[in-house]
N, C-alpha and C. Protein backbone atom coordinates (compact mmCIF):
# COMPACT_ATOMS: atom_id res chain seq x y z
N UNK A 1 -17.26 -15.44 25.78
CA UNK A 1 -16.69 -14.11 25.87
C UNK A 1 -15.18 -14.12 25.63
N UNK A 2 -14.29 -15.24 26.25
CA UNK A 2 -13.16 -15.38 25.46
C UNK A 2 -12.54 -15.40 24.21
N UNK A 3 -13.43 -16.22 23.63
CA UNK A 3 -12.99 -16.23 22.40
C UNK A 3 -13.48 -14.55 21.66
N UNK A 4 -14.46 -13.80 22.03
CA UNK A 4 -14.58 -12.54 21.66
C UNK A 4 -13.46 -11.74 21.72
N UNK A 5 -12.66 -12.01 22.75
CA UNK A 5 -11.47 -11.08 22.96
C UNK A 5 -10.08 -11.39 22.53
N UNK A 6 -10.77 -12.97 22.15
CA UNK A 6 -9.40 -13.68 21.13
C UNK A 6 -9.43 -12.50 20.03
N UNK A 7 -10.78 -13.00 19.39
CA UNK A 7 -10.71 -12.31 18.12
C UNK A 7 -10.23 -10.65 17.85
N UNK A 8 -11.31 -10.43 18.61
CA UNK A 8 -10.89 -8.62 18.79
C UNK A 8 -9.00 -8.21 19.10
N UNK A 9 -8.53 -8.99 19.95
CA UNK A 9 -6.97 -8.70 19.52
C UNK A 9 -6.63 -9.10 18.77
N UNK A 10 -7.18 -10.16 18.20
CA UNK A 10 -6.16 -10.48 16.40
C UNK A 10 -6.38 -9.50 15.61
N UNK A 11 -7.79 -8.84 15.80
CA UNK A 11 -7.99 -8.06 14.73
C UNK A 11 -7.78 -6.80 15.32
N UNK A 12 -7.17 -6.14 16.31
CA UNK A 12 -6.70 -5.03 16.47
C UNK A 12 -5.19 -5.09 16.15
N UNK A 13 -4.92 -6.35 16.54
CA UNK A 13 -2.90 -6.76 16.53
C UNK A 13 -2.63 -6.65 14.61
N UNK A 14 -3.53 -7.16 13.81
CA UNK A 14 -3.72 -7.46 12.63
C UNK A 14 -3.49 -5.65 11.89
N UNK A 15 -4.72 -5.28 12.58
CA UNK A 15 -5.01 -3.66 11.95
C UNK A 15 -3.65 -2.98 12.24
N UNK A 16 -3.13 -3.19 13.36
CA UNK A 16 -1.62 -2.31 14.19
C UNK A 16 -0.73 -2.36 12.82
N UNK A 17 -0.74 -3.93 12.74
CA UNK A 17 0.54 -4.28 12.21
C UNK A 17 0.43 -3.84 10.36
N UNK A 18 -0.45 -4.68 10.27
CA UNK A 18 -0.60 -5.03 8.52
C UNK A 18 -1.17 -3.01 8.11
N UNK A 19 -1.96 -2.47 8.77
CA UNK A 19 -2.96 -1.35 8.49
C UNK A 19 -1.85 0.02 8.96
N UNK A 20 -1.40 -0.18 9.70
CA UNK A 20 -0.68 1.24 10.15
C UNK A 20 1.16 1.14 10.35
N UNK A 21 1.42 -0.08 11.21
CA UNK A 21 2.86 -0.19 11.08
C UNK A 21 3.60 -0.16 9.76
N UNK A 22 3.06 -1.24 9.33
CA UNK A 22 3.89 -1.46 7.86
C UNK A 22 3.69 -0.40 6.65
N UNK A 23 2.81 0.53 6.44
CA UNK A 23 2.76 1.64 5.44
C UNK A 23 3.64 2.55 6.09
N UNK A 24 3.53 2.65 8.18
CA UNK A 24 4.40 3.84 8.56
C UNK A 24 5.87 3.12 7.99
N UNK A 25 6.75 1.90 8.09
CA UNK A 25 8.08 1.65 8.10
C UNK A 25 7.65 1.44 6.53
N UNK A 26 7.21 1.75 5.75
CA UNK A 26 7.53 1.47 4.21
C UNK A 26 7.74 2.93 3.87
N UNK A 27 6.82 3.56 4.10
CA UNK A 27 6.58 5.55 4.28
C UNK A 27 8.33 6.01 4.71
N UNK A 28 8.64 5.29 6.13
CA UNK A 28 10.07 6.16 6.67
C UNK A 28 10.98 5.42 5.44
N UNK A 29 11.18 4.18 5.11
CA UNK A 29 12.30 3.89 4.44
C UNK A 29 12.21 4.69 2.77
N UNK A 30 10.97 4.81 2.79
CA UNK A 30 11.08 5.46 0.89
C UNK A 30 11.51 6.67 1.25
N UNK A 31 11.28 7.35 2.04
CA UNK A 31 11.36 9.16 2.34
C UNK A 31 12.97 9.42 2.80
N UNK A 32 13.74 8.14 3.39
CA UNK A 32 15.22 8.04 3.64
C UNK A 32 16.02 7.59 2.16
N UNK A 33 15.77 6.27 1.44
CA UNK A 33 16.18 6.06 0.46
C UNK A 33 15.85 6.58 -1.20
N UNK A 34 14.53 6.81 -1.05
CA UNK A 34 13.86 7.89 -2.66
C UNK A 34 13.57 9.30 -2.43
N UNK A 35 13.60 9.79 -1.78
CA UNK A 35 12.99 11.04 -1.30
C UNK A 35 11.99 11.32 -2.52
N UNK A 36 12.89 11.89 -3.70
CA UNK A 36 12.37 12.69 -4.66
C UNK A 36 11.17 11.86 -5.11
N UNK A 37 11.11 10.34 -5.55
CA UNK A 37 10.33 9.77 -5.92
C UNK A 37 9.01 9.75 -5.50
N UNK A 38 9.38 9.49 -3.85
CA UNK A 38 8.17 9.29 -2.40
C UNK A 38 7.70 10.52 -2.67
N UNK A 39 7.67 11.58 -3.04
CA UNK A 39 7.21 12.96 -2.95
C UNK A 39 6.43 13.34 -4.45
N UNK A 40 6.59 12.31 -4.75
CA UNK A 40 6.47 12.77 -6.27
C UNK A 40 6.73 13.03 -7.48
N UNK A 41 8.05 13.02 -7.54
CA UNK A 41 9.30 13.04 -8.53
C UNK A 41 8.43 14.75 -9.34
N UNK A 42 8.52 15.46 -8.44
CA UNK A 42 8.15 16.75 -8.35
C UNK A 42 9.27 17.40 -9.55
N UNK A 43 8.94 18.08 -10.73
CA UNK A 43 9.13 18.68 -11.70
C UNK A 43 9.27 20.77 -11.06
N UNK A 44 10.38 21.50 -10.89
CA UNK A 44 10.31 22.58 -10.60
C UNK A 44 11.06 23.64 -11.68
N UNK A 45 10.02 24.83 -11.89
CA UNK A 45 10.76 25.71 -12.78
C UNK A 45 10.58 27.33 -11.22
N UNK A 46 12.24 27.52 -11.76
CA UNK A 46 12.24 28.31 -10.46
C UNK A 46 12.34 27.75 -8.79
N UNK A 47 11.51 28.06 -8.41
CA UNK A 47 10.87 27.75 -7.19
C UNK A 47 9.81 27.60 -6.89
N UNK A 48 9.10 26.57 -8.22
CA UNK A 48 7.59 26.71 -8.56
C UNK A 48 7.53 25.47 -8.67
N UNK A 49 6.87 24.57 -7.99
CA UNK A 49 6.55 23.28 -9.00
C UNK A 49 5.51 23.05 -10.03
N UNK A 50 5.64 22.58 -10.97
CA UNK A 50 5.23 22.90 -12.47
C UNK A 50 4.43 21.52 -12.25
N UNK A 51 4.73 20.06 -12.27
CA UNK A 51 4.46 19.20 -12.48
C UNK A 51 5.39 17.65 -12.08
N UNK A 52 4.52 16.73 -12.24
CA UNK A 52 5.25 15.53 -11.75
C UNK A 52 5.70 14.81 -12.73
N UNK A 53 6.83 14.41 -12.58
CA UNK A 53 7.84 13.75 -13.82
C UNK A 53 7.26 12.47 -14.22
N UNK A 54 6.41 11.95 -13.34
CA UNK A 54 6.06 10.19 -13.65
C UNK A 54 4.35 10.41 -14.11
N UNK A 55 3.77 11.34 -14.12
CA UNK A 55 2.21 11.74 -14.83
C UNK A 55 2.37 12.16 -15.89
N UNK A 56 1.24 11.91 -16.96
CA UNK A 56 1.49 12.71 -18.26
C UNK A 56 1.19 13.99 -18.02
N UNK A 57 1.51 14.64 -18.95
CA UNK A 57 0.55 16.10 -18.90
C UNK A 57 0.08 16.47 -20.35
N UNK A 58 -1.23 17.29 -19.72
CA UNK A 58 -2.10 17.79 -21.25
C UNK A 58 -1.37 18.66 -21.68
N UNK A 59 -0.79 18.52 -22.94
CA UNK A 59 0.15 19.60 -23.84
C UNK A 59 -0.37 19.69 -24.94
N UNK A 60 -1.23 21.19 -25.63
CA UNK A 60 -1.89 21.11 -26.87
C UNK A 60 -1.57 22.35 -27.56
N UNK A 61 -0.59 22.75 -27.09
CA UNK A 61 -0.42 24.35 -27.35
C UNK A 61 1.15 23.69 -28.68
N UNK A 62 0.99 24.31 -29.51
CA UNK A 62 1.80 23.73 -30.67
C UNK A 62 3.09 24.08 -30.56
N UNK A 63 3.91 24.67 -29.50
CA UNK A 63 4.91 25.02 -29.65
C UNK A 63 5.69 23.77 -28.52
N UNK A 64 5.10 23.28 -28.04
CA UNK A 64 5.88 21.57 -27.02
C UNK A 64 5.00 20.31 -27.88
N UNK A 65 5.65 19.65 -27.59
CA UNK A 65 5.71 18.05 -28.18
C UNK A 65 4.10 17.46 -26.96
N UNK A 66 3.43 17.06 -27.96
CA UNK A 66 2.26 16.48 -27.44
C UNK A 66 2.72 14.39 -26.66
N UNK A 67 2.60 14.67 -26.39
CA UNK A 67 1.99 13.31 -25.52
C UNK A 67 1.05 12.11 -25.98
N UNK A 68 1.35 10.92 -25.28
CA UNK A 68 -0.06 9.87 -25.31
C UNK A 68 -1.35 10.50 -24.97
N UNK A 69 -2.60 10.24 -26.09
CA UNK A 69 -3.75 10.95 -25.38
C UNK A 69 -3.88 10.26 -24.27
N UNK A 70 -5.04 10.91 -23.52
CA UNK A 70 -4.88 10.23 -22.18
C UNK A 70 -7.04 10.01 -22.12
N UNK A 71 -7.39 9.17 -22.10
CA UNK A 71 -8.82 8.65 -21.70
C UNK A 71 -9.32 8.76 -20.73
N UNK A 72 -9.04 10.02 -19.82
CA UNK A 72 -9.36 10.47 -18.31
C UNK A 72 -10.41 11.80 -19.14
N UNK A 73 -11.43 11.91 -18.09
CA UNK A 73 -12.15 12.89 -18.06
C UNK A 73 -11.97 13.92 -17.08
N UNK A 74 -11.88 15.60 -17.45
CA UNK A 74 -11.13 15.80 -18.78
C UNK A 74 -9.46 14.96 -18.73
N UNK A 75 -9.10 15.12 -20.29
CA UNK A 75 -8.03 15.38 -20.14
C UNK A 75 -6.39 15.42 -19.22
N UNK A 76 -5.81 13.97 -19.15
CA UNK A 76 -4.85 14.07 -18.18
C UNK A 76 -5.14 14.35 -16.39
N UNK A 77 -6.55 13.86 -15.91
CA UNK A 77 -7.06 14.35 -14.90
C UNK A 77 -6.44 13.13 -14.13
N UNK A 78 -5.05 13.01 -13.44
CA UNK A 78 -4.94 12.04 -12.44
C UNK A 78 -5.53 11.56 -11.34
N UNK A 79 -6.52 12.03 -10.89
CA UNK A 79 -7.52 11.48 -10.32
C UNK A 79 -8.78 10.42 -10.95
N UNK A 80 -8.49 10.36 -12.36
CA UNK A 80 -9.62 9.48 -13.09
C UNK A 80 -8.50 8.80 -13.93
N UNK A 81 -7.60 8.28 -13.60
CA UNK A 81 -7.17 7.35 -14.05
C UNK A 81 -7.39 6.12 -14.29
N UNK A 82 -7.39 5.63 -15.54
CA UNK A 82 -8.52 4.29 -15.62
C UNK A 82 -8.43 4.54 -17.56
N UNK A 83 -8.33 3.07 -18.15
CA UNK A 83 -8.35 2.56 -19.53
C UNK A 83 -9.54 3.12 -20.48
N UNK A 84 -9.29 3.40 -21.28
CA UNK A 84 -10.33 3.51 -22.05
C UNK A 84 -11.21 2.04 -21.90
N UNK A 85 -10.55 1.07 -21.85
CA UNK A 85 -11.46 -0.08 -21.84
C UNK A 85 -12.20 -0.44 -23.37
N UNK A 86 -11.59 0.58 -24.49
CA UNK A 86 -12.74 0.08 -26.01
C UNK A 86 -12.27 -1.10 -26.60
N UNK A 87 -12.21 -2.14 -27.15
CA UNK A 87 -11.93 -3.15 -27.85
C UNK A 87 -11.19 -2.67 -29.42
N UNK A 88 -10.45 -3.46 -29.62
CA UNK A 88 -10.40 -3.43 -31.07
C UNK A 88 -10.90 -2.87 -32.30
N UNK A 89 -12.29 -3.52 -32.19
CA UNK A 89 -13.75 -3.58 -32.90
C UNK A 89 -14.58 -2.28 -32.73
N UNK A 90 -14.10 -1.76 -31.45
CA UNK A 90 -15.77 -0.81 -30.90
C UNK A 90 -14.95 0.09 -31.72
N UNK A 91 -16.22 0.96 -32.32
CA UNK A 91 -16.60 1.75 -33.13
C UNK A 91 -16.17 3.08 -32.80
N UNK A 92 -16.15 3.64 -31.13
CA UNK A 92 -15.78 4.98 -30.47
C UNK A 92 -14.45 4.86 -30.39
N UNK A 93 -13.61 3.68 -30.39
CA UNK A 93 -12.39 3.45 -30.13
C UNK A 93 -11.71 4.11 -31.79
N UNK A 94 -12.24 3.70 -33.11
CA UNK A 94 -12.16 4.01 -34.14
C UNK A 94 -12.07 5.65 -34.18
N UNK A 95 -13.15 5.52 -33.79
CA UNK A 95 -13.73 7.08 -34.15
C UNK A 95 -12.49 8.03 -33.30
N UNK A 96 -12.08 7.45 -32.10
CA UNK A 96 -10.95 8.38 -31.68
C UNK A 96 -9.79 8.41 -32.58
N UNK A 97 -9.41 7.03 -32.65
CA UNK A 97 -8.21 7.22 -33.30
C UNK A 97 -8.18 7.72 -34.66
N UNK A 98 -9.59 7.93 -35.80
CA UNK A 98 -9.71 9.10 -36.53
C UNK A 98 -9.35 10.03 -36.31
N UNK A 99 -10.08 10.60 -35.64
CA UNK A 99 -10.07 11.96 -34.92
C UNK A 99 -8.92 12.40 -34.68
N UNK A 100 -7.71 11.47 -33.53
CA UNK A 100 -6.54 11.74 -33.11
C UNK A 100 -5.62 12.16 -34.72
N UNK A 101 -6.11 11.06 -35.30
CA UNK A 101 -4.66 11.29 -36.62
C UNK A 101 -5.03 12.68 -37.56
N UNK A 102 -6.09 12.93 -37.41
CA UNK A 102 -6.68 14.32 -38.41
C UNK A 102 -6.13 15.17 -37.60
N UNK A 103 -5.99 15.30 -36.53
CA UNK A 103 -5.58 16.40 -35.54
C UNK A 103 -4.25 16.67 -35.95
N UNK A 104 -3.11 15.61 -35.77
CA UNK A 104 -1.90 15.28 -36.28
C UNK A 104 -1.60 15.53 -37.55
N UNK A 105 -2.24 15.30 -38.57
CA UNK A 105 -2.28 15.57 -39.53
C UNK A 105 -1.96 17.03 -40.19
N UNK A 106 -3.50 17.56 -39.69
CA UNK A 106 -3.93 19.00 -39.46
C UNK A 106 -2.76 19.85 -39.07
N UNK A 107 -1.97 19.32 -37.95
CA UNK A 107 -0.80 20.26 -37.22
C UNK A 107 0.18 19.92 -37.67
N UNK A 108 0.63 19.15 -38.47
CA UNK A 108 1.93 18.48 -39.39
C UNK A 108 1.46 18.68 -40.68
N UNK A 109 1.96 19.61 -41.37
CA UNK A 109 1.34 19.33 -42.67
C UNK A 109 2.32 17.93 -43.79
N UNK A 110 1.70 17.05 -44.77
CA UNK A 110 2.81 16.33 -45.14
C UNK A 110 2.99 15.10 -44.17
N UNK A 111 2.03 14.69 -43.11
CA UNK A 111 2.72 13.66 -42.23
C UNK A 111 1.54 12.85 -43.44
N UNK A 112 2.10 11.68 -43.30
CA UNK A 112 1.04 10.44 -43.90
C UNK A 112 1.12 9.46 -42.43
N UNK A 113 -0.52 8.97 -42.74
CA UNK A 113 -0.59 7.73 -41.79
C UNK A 113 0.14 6.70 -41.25
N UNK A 114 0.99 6.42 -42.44
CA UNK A 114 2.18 5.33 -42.07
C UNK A 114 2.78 5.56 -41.01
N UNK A 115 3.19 6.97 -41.20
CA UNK A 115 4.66 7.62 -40.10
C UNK A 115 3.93 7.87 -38.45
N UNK A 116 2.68 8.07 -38.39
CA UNK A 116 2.20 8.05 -36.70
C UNK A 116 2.05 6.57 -36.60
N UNK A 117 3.26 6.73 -35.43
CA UNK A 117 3.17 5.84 -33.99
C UNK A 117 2.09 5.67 -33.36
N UNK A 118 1.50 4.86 -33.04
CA UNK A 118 0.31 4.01 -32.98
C UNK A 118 0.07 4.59 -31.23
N UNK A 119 1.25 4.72 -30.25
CA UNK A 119 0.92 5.24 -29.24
C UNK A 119 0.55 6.71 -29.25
N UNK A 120 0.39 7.64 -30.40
CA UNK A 120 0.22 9.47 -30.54
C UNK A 120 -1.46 9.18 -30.53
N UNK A 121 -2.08 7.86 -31.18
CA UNK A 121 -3.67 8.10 -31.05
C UNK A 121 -3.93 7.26 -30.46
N UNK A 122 -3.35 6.12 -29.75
CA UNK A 122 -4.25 5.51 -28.92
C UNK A 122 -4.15 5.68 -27.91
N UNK A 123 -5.14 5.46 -26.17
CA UNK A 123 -4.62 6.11 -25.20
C UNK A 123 -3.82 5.26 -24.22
N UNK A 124 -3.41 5.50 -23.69
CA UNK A 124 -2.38 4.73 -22.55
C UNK A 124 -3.39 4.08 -21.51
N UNK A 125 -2.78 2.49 -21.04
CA UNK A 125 -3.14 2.13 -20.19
C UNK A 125 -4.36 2.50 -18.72
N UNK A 126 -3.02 3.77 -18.03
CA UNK A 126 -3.08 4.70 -17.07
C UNK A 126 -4.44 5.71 -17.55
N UNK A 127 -4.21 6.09 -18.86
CA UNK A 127 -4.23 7.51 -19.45
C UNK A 127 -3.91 8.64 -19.16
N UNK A 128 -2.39 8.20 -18.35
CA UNK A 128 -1.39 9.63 -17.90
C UNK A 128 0.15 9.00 -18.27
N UNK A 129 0.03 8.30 -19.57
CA UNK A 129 1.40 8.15 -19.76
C UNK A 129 2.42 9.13 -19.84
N UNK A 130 3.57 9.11 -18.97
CA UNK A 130 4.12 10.27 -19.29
C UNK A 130 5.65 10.14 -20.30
N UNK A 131 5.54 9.06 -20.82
CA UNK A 131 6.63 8.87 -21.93
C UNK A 131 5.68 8.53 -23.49
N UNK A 132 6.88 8.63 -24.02
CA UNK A 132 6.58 8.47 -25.80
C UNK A 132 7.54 7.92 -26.47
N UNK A 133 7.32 6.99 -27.49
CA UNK A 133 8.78 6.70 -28.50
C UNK A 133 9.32 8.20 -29.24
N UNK A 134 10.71 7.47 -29.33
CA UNK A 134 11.26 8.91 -30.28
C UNK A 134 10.87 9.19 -31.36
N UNK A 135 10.19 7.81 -32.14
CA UNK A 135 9.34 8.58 -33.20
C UNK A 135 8.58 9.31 -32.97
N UNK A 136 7.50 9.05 -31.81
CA UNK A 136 6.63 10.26 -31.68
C UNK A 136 7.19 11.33 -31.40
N UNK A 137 7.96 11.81 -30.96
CA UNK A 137 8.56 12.89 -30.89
C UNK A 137 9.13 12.97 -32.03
N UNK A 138 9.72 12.67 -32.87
CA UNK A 138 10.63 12.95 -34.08
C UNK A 138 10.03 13.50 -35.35
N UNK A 139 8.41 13.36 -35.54
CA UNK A 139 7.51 13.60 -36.43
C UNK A 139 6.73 14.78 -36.04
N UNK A 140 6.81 15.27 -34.56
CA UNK A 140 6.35 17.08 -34.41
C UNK A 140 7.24 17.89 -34.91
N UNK A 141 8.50 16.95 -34.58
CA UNK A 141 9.49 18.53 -34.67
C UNK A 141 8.87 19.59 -35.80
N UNK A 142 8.62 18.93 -36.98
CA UNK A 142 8.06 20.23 -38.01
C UNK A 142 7.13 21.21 -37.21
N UNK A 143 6.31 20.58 -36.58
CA UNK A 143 5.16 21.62 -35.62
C UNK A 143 5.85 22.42 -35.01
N UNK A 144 6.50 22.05 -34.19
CA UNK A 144 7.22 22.61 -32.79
C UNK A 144 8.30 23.36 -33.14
N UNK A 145 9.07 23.35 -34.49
CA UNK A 145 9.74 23.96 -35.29
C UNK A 145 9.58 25.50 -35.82
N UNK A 146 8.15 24.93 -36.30
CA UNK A 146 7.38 26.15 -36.60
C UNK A 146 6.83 27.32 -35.56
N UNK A 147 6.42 26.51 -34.63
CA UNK A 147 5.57 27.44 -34.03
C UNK A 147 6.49 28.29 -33.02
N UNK A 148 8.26 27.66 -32.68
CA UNK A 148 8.77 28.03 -32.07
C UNK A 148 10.23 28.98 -32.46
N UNK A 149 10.05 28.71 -33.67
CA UNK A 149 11.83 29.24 -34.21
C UNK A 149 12.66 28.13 -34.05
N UNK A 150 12.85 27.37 -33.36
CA UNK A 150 13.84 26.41 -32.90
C UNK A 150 14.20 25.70 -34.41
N UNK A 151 15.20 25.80 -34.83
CA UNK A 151 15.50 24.99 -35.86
C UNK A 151 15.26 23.44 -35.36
N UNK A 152 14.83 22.92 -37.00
CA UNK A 152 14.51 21.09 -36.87
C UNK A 152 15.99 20.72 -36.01
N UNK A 153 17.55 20.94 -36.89
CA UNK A 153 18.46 19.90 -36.00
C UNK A 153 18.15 20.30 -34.31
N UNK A 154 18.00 21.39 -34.17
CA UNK A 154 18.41 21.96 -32.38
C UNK A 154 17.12 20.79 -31.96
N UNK A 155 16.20 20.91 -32.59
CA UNK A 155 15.33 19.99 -31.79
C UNK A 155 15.63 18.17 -31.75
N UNK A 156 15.98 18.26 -33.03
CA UNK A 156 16.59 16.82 -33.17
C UNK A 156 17.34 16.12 -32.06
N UNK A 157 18.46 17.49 -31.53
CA UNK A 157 19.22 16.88 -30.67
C UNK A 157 18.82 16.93 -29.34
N UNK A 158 17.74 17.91 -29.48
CA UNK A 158 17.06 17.80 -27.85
C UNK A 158 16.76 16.91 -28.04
N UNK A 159 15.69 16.09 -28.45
CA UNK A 159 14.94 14.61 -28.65
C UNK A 159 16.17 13.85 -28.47
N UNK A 160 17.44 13.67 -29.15
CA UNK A 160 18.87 12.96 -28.89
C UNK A 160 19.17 13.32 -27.56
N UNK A 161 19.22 14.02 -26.44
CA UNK A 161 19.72 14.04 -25.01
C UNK A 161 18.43 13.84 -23.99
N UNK A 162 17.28 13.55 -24.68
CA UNK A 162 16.32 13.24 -23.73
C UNK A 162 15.82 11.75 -23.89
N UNK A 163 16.60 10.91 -24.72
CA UNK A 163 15.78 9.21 -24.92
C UNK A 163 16.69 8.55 -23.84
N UNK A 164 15.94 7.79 -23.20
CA UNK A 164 16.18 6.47 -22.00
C UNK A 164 16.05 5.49 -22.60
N UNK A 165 16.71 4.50 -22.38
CA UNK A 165 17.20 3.46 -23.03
C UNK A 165 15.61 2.60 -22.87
N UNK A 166 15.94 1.11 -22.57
CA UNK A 166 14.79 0.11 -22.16
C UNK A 166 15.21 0.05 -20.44
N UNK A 167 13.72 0.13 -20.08
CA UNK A 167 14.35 -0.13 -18.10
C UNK A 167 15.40 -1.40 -18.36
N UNK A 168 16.17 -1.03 -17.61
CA UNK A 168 17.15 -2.40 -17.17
C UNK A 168 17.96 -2.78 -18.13
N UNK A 169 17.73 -1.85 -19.15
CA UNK A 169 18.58 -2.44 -20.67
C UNK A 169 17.78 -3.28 -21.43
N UNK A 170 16.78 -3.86 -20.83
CA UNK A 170 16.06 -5.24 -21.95
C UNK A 170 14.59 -4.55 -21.57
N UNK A 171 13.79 -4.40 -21.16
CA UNK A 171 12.36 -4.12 -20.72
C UNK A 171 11.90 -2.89 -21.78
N UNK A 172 10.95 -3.28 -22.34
CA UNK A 172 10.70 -2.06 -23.43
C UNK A 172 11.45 -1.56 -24.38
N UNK A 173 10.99 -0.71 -24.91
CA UNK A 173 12.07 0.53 -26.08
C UNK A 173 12.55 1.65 -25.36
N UNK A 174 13.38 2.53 -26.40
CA UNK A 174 13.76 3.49 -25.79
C UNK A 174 12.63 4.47 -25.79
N UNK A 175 12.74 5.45 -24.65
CA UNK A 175 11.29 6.36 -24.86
C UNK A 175 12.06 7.72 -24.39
N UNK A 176 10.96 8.47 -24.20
CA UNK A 176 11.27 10.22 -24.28
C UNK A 176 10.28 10.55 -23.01
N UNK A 177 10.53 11.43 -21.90
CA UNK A 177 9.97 11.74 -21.12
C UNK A 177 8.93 12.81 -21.42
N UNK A 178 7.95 13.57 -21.88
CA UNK A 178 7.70 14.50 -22.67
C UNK A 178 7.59 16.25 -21.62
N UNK A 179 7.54 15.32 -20.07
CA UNK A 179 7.74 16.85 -19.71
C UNK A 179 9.24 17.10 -19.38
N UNK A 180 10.13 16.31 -19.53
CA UNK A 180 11.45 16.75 -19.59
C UNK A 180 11.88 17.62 -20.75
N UNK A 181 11.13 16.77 -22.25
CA UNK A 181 11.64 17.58 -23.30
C UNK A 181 11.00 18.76 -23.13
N UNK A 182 9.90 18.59 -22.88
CA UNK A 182 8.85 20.05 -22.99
C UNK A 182 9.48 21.42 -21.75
N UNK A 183 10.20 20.99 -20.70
CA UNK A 183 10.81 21.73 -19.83
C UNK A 183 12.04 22.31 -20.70
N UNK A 184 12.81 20.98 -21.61
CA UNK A 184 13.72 21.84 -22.41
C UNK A 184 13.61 22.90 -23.40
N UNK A 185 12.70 22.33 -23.90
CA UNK A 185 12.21 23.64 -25.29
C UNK A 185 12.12 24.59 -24.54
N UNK A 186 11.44 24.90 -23.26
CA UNK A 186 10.23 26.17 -22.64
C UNK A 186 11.96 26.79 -22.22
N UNK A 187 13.37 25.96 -21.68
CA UNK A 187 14.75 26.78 -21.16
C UNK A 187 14.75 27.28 -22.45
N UNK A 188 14.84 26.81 -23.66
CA UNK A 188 15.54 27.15 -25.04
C UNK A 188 14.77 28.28 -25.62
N UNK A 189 13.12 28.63 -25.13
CA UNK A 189 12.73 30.05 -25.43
C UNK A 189 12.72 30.80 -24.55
N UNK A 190 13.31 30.70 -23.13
CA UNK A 190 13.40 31.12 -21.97
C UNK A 190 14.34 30.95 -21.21
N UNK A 191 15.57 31.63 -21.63
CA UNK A 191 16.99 31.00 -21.22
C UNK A 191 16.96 31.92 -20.03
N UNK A 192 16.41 32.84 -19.83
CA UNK A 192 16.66 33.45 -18.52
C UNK A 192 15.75 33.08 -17.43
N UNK A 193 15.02 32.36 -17.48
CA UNK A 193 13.61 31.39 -16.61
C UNK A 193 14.04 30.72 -15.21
């Protein structure tokens, strides 16, 4: 019976510590030192929150800059986050990235295959990436041009005040947040918003 009650306090002392203490003192120090992050890195238009800065979002409406597809069912669903998982080879993996570039195509008139960035049809890791290279962004502008009035340079230079370098200076390329830019376009047809 001793040793029963050995165990049972290791494994209540165990649960205290490892199960509830340490998420509560990891919980107080992020909510003192990140706030915005710990919360969500919460995206607000108005006094509305719109969306979270570190999730992708489904953008298909032709007047904002589309995104990494995302391989969640449906669509950008952060709760089904998880890889496509297709190989190289598999055949549905093909068939998307068909599909993706005809779409692109279709909504760019004049783009050739060469010029899409390989991340506009294939899907992200997550499948809620919420960044893009500046090429991908740099090859809608005609879309987003069109569908919005916004002259190509005005957009040019939005895409120019929204690229982040590589994390840390060396880690990756430079990329584009897409609901930052997409928050900018939506001020630039909605300056009173």
């Amino acid at each position: 019976m001793k040793w029963l009650r050995s165990i049972l306090g290791v494994t209540l002392g165990t649960w205290l510590l490892v199960g509830l203490g340490y998420p509560l003192v990891m919980t107080g120090i992020s909510q003192v030192l990140f706030p915005y992050q710990a919360n969500g890195s919460p995206v607000k238009l108005g006094n509305r929150i719109v969306a979270s800065l570190h999730v992708g979002q489904y953008y298909h409406q032709p007047q904002y800059f589309w995104g990494r597809p995302s391989a969640t069912t449906p669509p950008y669903n952060p709760y089904a986050s998880t890889p496509s998982n297709l190989g190289p080879t598999n055949k549905l993996l093909l068939e998307h990235v068909k599909s993706r570039i005809k779409t692109l195509q279709r909504s760019i008139p004049g783009l050739r295959v060469s010029q899409i960035p390989i991340s506009l049809v294939e899907s992200s890791g997550s499948g809620l990436d919420p960044d893009i290279s500046v090429q991908s962004a740099l090859i809608q502008i005609p879309r987003v041009s069109r569908a919005t009035g916004l002259s190509r340079g005005f957009l040019t230079r939005l895409i120019d005040q929204h690229v982040s370098g590589p994390q840390f200076g060396v880690i990756g390329r430079s990329r584009i947040n897409v609901m930052e830019l997409n928050l900018a376009v939506y001020k630039a047809l909605h300056p009173h918003a």
